[in-house]
PDB file of N, CA and C in Angstrom:
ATOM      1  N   UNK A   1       0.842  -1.182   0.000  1.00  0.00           N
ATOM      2  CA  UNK A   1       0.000   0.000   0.000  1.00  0.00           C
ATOM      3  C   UNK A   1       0.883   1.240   0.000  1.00  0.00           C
ATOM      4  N   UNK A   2       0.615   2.220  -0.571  1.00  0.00           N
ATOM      5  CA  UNK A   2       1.408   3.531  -0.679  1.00  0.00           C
ATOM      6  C   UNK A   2       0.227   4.632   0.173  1.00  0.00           C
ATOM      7  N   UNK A   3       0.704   6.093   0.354  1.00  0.00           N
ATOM      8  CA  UNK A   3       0.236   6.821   1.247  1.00  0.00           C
ATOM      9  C   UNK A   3      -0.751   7.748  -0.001  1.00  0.00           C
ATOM     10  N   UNK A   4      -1.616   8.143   0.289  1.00  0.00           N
ATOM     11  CA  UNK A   4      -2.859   8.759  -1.019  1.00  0.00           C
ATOM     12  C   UNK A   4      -2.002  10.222  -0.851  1.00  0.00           C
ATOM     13  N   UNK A   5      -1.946   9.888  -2.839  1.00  0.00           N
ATOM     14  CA  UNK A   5      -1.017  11.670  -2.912  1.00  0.00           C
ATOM     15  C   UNK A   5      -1.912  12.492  -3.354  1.00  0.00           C
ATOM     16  N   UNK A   6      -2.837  12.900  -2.340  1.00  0.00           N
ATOM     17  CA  UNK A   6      -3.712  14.130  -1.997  1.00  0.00           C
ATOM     18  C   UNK A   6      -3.069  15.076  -1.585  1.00  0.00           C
ATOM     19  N   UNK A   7      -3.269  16.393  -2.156  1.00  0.00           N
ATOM     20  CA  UNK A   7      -2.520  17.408  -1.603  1.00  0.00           C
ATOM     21  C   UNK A   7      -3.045  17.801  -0.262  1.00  0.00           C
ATOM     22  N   UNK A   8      -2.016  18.804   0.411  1.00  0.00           N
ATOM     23  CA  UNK A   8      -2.400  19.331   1.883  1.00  0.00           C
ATOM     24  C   UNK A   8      -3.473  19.924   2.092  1.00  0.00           C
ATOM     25  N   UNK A   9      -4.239  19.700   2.973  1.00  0.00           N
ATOM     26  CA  UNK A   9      -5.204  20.643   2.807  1.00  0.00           C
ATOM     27  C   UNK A   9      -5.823  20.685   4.518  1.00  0.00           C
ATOM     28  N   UNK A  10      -6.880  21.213   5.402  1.00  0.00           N
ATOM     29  CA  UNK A  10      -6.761  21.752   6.511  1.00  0.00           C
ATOM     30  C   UNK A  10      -6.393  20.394   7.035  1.00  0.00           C
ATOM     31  N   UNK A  11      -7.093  19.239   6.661  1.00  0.00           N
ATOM     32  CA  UNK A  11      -7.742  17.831   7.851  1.00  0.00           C
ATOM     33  C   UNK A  11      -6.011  17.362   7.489  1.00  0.00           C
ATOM     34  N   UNK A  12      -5.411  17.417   6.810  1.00  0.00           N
ATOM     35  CA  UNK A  12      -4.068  16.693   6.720  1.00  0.00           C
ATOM     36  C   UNK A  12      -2.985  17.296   6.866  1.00  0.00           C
ATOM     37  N   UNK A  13      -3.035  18.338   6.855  1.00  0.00           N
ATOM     38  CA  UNK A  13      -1.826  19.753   7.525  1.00  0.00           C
ATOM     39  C   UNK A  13      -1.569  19.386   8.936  1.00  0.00           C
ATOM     40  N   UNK A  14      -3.063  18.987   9.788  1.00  0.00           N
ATOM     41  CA  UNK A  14      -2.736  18.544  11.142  1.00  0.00           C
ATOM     42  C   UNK A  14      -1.634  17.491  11.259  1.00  0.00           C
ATOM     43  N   UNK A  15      -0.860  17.707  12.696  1.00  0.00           N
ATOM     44  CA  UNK A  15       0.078  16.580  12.810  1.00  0.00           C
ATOM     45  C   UNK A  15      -0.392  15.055  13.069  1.00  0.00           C
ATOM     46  N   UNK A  16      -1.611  15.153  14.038  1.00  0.00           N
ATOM     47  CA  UNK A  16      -2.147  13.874  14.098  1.00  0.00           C
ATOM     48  C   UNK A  16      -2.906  13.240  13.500  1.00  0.00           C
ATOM     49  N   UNK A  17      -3.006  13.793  12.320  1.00  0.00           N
ATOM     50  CA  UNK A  17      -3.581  13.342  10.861  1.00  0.00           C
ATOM     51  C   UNK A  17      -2.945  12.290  10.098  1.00  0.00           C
ATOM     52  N   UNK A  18      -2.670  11.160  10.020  1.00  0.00           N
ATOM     53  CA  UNK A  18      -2.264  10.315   8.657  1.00  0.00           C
ATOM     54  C   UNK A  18      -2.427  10.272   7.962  1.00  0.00           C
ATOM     55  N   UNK A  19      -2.287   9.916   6.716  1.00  0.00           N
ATOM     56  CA  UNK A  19      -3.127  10.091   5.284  1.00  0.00           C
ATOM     57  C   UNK A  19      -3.691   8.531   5.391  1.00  0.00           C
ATOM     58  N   UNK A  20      -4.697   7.888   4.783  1.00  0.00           N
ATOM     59  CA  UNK A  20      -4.874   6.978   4.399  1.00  0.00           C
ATOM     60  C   UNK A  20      -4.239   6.111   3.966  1.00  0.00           C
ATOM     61  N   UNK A  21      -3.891   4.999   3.880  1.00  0.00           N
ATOM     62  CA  UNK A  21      -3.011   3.863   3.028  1.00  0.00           C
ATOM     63  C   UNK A  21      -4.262   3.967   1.727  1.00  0.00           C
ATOM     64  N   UNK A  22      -3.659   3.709   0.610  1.00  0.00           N
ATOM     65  CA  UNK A  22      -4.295   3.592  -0.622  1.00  0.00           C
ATOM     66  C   UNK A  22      -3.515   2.207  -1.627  1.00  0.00           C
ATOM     67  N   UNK A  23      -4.531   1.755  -2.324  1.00  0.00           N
ATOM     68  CA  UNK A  23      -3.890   0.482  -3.098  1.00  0.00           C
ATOM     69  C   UNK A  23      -4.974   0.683  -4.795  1.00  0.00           C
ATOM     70  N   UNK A  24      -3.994   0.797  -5.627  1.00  0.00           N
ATOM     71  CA  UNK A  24      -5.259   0.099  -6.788  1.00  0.00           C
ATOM     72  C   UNK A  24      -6.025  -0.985  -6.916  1.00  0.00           C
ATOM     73  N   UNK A  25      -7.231  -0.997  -7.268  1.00  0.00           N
ATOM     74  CA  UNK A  25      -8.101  -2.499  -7.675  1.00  0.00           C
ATOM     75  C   UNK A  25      -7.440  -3.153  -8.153  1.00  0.00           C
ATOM     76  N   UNK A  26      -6.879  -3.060  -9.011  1.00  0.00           N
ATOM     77  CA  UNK A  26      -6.250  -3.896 -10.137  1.00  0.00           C
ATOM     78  C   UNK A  26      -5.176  -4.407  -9.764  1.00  0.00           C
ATOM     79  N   UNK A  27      -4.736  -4.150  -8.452  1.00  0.00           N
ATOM     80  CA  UNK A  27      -3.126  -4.883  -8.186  1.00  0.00           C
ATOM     81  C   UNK A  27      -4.121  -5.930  -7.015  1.00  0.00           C
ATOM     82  N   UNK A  28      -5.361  -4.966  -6.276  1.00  0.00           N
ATOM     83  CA  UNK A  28      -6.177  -6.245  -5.421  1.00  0.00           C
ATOM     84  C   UNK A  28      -6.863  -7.776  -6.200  1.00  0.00           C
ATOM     85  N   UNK A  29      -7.564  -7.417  -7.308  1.00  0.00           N
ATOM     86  CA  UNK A  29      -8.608  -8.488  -8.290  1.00  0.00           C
ATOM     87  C   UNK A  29      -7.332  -9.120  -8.725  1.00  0.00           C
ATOM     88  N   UNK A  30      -6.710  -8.360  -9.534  1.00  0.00           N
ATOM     89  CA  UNK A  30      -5.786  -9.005 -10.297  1.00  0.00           C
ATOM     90  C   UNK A  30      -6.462  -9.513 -12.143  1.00  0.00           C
ATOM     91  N   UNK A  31      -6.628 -10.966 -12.395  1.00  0.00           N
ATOM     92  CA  UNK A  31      -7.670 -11.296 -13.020  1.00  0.00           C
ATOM     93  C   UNK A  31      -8.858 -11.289 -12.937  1.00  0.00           C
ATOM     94  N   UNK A  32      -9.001 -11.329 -11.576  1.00  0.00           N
ATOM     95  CA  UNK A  32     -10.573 -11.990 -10.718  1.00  0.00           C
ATOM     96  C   UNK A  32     -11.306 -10.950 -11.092  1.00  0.00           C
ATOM     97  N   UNK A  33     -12.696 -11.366 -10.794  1.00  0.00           N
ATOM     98  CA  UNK A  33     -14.150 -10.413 -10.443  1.00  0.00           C
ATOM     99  C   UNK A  33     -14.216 -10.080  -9.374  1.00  0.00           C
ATOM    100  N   UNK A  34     -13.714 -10.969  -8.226  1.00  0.00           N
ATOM    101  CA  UNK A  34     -14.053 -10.816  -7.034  1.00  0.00           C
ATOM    102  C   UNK A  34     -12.910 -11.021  -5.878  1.00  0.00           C
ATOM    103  N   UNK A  35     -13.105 -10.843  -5.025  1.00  0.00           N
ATOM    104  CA  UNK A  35     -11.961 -11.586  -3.558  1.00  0.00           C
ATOM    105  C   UNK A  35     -13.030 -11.531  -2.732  1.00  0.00           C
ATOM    106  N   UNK A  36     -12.330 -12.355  -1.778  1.00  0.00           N
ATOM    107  CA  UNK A  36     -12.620 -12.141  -0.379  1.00  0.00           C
ATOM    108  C   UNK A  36     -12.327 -11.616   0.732  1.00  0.00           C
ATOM    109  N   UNK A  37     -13.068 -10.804   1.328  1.00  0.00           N
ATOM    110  CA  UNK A  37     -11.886 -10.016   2.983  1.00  0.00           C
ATOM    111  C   UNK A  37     -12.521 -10.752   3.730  1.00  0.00           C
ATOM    112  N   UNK A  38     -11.621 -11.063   4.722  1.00  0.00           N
ATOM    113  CA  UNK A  38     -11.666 -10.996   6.217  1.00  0.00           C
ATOM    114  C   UNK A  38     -11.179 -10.271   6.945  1.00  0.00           C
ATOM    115  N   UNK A  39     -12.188  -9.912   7.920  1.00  0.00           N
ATOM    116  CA  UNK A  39     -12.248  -8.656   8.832  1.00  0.00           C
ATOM    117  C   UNK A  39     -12.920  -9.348  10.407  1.00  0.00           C
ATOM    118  N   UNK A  40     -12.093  -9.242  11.369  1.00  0.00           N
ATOM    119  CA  UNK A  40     -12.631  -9.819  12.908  1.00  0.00           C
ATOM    120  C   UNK A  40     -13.384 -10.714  12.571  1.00  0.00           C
ATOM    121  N   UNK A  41     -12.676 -12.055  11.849  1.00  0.00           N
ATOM    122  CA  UNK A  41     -13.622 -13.091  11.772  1.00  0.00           C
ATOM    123  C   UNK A  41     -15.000 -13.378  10.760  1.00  0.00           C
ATOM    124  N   UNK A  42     -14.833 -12.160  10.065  1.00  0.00           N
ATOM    125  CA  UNK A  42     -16.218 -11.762   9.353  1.00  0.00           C
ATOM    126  C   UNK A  42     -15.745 -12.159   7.691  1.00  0.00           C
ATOM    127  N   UNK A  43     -16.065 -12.540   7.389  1.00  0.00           N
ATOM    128  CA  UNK A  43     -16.147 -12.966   5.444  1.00  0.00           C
ATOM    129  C   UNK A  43     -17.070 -12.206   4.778  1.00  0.00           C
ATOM    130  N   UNK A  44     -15.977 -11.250   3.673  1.00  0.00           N
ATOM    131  CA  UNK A  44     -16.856 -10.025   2.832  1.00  0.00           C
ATOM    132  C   UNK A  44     -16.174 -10.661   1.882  1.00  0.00           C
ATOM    133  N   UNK A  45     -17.377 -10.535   0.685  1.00  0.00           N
ATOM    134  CA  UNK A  45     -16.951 -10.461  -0.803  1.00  0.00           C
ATOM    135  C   UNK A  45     -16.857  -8.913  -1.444  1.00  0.00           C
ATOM    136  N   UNK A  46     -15.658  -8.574  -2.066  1.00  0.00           N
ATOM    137  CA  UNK A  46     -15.755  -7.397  -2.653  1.00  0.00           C
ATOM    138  C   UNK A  46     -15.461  -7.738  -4.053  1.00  0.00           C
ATOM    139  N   UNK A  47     -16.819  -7.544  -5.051  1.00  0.00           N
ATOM    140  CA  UNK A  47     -16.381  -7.575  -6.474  1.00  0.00           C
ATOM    141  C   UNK A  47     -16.934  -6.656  -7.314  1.00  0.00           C
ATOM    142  N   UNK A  48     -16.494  -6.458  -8.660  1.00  0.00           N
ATOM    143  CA  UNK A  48     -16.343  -5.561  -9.629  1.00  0.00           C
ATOM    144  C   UNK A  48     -17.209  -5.911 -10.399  1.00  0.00           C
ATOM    145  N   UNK A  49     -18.461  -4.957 -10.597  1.00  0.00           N
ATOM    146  CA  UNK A  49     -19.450  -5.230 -11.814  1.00  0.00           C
ATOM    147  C   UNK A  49     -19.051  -4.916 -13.058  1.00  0.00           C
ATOM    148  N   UNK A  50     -19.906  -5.108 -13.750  1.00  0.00           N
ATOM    149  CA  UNK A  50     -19.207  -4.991 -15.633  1.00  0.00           C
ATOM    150  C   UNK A  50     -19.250  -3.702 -15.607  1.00  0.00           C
ATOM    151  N   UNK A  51     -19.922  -2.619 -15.066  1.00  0.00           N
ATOM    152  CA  UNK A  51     -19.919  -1.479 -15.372  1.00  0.00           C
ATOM    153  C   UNK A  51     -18.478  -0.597 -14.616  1.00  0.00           C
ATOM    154  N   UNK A  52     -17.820  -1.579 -14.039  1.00  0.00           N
ATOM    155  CA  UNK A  52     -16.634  -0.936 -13.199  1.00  0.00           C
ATOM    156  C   UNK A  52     -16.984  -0.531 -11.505  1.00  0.00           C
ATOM    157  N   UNK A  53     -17.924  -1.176 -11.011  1.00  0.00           N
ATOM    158  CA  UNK A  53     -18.308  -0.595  -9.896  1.00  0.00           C
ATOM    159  C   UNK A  53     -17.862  -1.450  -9.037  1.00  0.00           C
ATOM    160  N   UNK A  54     -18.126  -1.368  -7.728  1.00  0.00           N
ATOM    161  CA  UNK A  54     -17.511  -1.686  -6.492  1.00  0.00           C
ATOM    162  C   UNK A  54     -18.870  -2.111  -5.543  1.00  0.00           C
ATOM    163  N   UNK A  55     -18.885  -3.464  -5.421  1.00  0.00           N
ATOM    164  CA  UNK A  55     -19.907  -3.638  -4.784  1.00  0.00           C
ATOM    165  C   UNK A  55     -19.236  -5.141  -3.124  1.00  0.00           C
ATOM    166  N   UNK A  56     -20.345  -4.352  -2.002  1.00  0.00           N
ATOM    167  CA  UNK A  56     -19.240  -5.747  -0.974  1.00  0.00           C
ATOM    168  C   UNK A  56     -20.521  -5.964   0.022  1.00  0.00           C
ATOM    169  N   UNK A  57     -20.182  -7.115  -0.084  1.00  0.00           N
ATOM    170  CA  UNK A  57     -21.598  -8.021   0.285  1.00  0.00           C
ATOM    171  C   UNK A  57     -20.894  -8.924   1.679  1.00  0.00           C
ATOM    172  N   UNK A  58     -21.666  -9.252   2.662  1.00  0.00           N
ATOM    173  CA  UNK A  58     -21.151  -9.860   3.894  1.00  0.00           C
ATOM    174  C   UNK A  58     -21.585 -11.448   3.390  1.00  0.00           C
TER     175      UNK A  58
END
């Protein structure tokens, strides 16, 4: 994951501000339509409709 190159602005000028970690889809799917997360035990599907969208289902 790399840090989101959003410029400065008030909420991230603060010191105790982090930026977000950010990743492309395309390095997550890879080939796929879909993956799976796990989160505290919990199983999410996050996949990509034909229209390019982002949809995540428990």
């Amino acid at each position: 994951m790399q840090d989101h190159p959003l410029k400065k602005d008030a909420t991230t000028a603060r010191a105790s501000v982090q930026p977000s970690p950010w990743m492309h889809s395309r390095d997550l799917f890879g080939n796929a339509d879909q993956v799976v997360l796990i989160h505290e035990g919990q199983y999410y599907r996050l996949r990509r409709t034909r229209n390019g969208k982002l949809i995540l289902n428990k």
